[in-house]
C-alpha atoms as a PDB file:
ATOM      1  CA  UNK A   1       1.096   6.374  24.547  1.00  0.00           C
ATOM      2  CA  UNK A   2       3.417   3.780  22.984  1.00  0.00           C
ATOM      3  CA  UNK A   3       4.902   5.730  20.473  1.00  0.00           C
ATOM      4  CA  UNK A   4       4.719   9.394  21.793  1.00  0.00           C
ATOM      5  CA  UNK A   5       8.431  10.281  21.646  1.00  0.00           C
ATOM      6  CA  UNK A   6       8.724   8.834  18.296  1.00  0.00           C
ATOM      7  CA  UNK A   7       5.788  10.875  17.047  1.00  0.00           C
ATOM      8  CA  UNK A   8       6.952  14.232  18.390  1.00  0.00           C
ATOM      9  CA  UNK A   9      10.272  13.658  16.990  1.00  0.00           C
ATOM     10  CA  UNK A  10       9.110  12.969  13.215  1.00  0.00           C
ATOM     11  CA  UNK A  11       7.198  16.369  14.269  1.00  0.00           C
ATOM     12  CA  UNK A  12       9.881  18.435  15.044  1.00  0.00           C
ATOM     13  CA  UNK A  13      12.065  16.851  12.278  1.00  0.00           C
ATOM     14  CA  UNK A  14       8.861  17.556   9.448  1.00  0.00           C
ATOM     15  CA  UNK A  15       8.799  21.328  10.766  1.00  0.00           C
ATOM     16  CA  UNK A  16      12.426  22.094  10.525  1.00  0.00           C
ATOM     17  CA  UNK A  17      12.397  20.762   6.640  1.00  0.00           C
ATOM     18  CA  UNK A  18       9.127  21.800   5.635  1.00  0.00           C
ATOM     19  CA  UNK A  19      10.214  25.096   4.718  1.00  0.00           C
ATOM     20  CA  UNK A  20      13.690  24.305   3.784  1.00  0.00           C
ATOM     21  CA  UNK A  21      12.346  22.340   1.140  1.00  0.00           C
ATOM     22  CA  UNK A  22      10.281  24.454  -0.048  1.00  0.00           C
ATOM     23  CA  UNK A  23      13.273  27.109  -0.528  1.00  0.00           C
ATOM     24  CA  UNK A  24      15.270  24.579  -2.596  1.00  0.00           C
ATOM     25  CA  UNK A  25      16.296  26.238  -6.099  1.00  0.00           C
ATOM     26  CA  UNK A  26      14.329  24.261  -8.861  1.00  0.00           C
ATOM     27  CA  UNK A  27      18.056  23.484 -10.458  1.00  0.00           C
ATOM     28  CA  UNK A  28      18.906  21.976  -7.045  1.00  0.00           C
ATOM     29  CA  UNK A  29      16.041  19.733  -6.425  1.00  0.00           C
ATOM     30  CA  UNK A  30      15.586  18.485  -9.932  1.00  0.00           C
ATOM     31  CA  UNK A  31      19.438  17.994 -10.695  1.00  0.00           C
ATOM     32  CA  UNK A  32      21.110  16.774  -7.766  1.00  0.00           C
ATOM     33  CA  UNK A  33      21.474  12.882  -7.286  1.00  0.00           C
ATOM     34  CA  UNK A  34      21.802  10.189  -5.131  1.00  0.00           C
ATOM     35  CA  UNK A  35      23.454   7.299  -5.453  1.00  0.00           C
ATOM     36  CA  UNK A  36      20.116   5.406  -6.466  1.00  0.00           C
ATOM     37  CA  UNK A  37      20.554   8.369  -9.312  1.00  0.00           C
ATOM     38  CA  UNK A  38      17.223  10.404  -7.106  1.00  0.00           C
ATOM     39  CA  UNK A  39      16.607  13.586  -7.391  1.00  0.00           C
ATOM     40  CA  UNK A  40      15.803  15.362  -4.327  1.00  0.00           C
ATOM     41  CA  UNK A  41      12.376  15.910  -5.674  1.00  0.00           C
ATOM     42  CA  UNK A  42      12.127  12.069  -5.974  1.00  0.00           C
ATOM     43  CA  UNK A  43      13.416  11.428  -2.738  1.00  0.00           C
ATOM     44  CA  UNK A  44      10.917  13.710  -1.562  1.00  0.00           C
ATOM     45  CA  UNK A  45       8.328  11.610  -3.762  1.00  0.00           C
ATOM     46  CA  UNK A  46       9.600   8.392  -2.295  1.00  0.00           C
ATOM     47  CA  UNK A  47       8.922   9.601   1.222  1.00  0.00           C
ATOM     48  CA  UNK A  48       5.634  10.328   0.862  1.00  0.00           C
ATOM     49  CA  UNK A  49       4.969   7.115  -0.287  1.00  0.00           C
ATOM     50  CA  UNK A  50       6.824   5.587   2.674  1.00  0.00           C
ATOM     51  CA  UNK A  51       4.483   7.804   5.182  1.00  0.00           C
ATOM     52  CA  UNK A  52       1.246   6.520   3.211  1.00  0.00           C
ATOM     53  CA  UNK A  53       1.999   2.559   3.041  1.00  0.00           C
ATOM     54  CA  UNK A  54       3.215   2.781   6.437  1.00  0.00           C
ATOM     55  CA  UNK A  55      -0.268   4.784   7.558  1.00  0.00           C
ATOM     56  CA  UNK A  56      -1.874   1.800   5.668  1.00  0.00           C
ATOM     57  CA  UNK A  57       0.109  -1.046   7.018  1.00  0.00           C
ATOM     58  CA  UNK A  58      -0.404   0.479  10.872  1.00  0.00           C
ATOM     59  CA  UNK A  59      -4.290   0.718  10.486  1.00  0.00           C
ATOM     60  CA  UNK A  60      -4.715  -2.964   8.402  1.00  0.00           C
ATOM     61  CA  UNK A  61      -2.451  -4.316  11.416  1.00  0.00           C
ATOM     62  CA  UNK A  62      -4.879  -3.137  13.997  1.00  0.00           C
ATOM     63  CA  UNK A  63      -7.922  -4.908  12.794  1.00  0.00           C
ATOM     64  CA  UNK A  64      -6.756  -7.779  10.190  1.00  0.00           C
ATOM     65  CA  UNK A  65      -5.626 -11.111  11.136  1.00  0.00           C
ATOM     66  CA  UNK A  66      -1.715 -11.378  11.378  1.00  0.00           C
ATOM     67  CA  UNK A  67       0.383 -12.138   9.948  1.00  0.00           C
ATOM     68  CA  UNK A  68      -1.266  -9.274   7.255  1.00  0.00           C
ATOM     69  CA  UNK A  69      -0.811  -9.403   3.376  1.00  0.00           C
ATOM     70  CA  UNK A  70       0.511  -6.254   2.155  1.00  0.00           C
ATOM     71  CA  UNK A  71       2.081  -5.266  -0.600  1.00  0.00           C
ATOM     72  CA  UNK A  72       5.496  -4.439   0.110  1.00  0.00           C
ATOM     73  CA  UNK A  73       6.292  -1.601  -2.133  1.00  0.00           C
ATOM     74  CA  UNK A  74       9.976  -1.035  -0.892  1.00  0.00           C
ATOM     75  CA  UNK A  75      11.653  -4.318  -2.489  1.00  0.00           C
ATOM     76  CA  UNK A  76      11.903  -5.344  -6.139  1.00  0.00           C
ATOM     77  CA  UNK A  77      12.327  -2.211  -7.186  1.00  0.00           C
ATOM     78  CA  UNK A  78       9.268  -1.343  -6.827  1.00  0.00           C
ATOM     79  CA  UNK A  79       9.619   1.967  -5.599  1.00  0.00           C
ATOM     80  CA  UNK A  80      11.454   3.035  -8.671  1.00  0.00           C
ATOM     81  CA  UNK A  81       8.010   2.331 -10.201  1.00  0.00           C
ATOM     82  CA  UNK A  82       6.271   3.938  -7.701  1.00  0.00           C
ATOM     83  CA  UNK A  83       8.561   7.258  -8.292  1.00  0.00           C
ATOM     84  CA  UNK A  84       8.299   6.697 -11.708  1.00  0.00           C
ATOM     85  CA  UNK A  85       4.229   6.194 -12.171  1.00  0.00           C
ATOM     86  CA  UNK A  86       3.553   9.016 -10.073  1.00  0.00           C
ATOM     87  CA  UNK A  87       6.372  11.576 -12.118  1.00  0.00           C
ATOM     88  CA  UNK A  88       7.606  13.234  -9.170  1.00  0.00           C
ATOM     89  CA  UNK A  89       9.962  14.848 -10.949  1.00  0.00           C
ATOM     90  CA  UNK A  90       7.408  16.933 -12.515  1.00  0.00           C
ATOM     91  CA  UNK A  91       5.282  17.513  -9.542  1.00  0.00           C
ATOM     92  CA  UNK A  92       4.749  20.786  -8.546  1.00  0.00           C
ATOM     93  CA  UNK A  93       7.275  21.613  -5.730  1.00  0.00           C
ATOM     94  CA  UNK A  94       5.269  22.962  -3.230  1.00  0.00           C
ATOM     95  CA  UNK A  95       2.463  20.527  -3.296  1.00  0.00           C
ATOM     96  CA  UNK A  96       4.954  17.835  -3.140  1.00  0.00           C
ATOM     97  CA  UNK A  97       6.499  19.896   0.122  1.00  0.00           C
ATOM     98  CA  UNK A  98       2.661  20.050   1.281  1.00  0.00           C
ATOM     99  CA  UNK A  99       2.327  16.741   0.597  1.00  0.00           C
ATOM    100  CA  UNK A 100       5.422  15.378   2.309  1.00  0.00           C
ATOM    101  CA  UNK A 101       4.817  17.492   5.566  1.00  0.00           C
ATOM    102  CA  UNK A 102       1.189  16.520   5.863  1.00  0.00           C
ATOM    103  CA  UNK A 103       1.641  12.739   5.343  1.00  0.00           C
ATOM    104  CA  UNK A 104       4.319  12.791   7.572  1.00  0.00           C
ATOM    105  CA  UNK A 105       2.158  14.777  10.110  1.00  0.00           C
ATOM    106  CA  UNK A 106      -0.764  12.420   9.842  1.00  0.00           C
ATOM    107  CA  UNK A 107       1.396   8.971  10.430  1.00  0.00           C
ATOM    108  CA  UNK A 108       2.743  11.399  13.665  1.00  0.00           C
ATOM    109  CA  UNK A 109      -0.889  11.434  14.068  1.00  0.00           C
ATOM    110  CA  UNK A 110      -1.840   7.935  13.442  1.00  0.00           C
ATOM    111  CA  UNK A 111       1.168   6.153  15.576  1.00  0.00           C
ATOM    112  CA  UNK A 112      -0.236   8.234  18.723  1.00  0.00           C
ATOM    113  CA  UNK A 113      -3.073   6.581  18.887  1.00  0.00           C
ATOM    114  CA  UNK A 114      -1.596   3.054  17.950  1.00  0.00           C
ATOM    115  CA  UNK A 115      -3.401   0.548  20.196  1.00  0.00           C
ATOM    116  CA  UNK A 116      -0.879  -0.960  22.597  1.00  0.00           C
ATOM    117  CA  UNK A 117      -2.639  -4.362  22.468  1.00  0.00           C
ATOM    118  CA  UNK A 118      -1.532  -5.086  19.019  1.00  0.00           C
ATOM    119  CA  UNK A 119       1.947  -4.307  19.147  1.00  0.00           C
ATOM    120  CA  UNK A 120       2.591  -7.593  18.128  1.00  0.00           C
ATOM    121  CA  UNK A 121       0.507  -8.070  15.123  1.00  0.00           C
ATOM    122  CA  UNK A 122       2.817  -8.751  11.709  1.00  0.00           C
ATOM    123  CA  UNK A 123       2.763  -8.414   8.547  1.00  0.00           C
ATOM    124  CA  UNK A 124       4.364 -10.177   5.515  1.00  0.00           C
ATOM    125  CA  UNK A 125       7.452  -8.026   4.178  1.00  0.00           C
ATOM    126  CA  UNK A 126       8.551 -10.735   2.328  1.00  0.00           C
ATOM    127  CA  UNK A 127       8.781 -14.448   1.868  1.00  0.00           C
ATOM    128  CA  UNK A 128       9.448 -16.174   5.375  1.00  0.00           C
ATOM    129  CA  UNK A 129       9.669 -12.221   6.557  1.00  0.00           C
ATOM    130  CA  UNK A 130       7.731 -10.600   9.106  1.00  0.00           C
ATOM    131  CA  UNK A 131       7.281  -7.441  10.530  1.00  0.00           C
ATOM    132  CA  UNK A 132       5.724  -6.489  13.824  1.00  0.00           C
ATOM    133  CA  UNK A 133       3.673  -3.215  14.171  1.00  0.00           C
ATOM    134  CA  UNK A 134       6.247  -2.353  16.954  1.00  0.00           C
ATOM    135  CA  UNK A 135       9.292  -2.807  14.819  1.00  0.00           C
ATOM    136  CA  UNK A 136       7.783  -0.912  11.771  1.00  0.00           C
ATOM    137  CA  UNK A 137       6.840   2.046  13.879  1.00  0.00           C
ATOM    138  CA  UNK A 138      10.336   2.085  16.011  1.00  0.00           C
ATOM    139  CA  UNK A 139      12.582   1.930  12.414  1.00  0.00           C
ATOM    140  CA  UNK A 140      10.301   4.725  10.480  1.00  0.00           C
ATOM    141  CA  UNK A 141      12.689   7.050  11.979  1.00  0.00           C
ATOM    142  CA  UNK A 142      15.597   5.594  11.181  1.00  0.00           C
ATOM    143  CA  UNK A 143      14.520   5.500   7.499  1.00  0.00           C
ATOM    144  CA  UNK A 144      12.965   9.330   7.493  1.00  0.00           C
ATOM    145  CA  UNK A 145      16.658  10.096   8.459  1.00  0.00           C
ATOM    146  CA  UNK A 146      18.121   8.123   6.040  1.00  0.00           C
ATOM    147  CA  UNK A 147      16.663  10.301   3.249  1.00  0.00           C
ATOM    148  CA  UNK A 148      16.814  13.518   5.313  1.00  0.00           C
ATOM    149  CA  UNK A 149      20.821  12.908   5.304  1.00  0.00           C
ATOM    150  CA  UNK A 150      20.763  12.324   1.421  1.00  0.00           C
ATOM    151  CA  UNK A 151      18.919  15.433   1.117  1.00  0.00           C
ATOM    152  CA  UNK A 152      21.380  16.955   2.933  1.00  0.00           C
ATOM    153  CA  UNK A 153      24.747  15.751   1.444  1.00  0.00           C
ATOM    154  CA  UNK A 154      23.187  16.578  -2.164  1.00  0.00           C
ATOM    155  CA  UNK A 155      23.013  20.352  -0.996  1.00  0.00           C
ATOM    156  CA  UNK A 156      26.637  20.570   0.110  1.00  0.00           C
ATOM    157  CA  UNK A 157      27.909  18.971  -3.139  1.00  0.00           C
END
């Protein structure tokens, strides 16, 4: 399987923060920001949006013509209004948690079973951009990181 290391790393890295999160005091994860001014809850938010577009963009890649047409919600600020629409700053923390660790479980889920024949199918990230189904799958670690380590520095502030 193409992507079976990458898969049982976001694993492992989902089930050591799962119930860290969850722990979080509600002071902590509602008043501590980033330098995007996010909260961790809306960090949190802004991951599980990043696990469900890129569930989406791995299944339309495996079936639709490339390149694929796809919203790109990560540019344009448009994941401010995605954190924004969907008030994760109000959500309820450990359905957020739930949410985060199962989304992030399922794309583990859904990358196993990527079919290795369309590796090379694209999609439109922006204009004259494209993205391969490889190179979206091999960077999602790189970004869960990313916010993991903002997470992190916000709790030893």
């Amino acid at each position: 399987m193409a992507f079976e290391t990458i898969a049982k790393e976001l694993n492992e890295l989902v089930t050591s923060w799962a119930n860290k999160l969850e722990s979080l005091p509600p002071e902590t994860i509602a008043n501590q920001r980033n330098s995007q001014d996010r909260s961790i809850r809306q960090i949190v938010g802004h991951m599980v949006d990043s696990a469900s577009n890129n569930t989406h963009r791995v299944v339309h890649l495996q079936y639709r013509e490339s390149p694929v047409e796809f919203p790109n919600y990560a540019t344009y600020g448009n994941n401010d209004n995605w954190i924004a629409i969907q008030n994760y700053q109000e959500e309820d923390w450990k359905l957020l948690v739930n949410y985060w660790k199962f989304a992030h479980l399922h794309f583990s889920h859904v990358i196993r079973n990527v079919n290795a024949e369309k590796l090379d199918q694209q999609w439109s990230a922006d204009t004259n951009q494209f993205v391969s189904l490889k190179d979206m799958v091999e960077d999602f670690p790189r970004h869960f990181k990313l916010h993991i380590n903002e997470i992190e520095e916000l709790l030893n502030q």
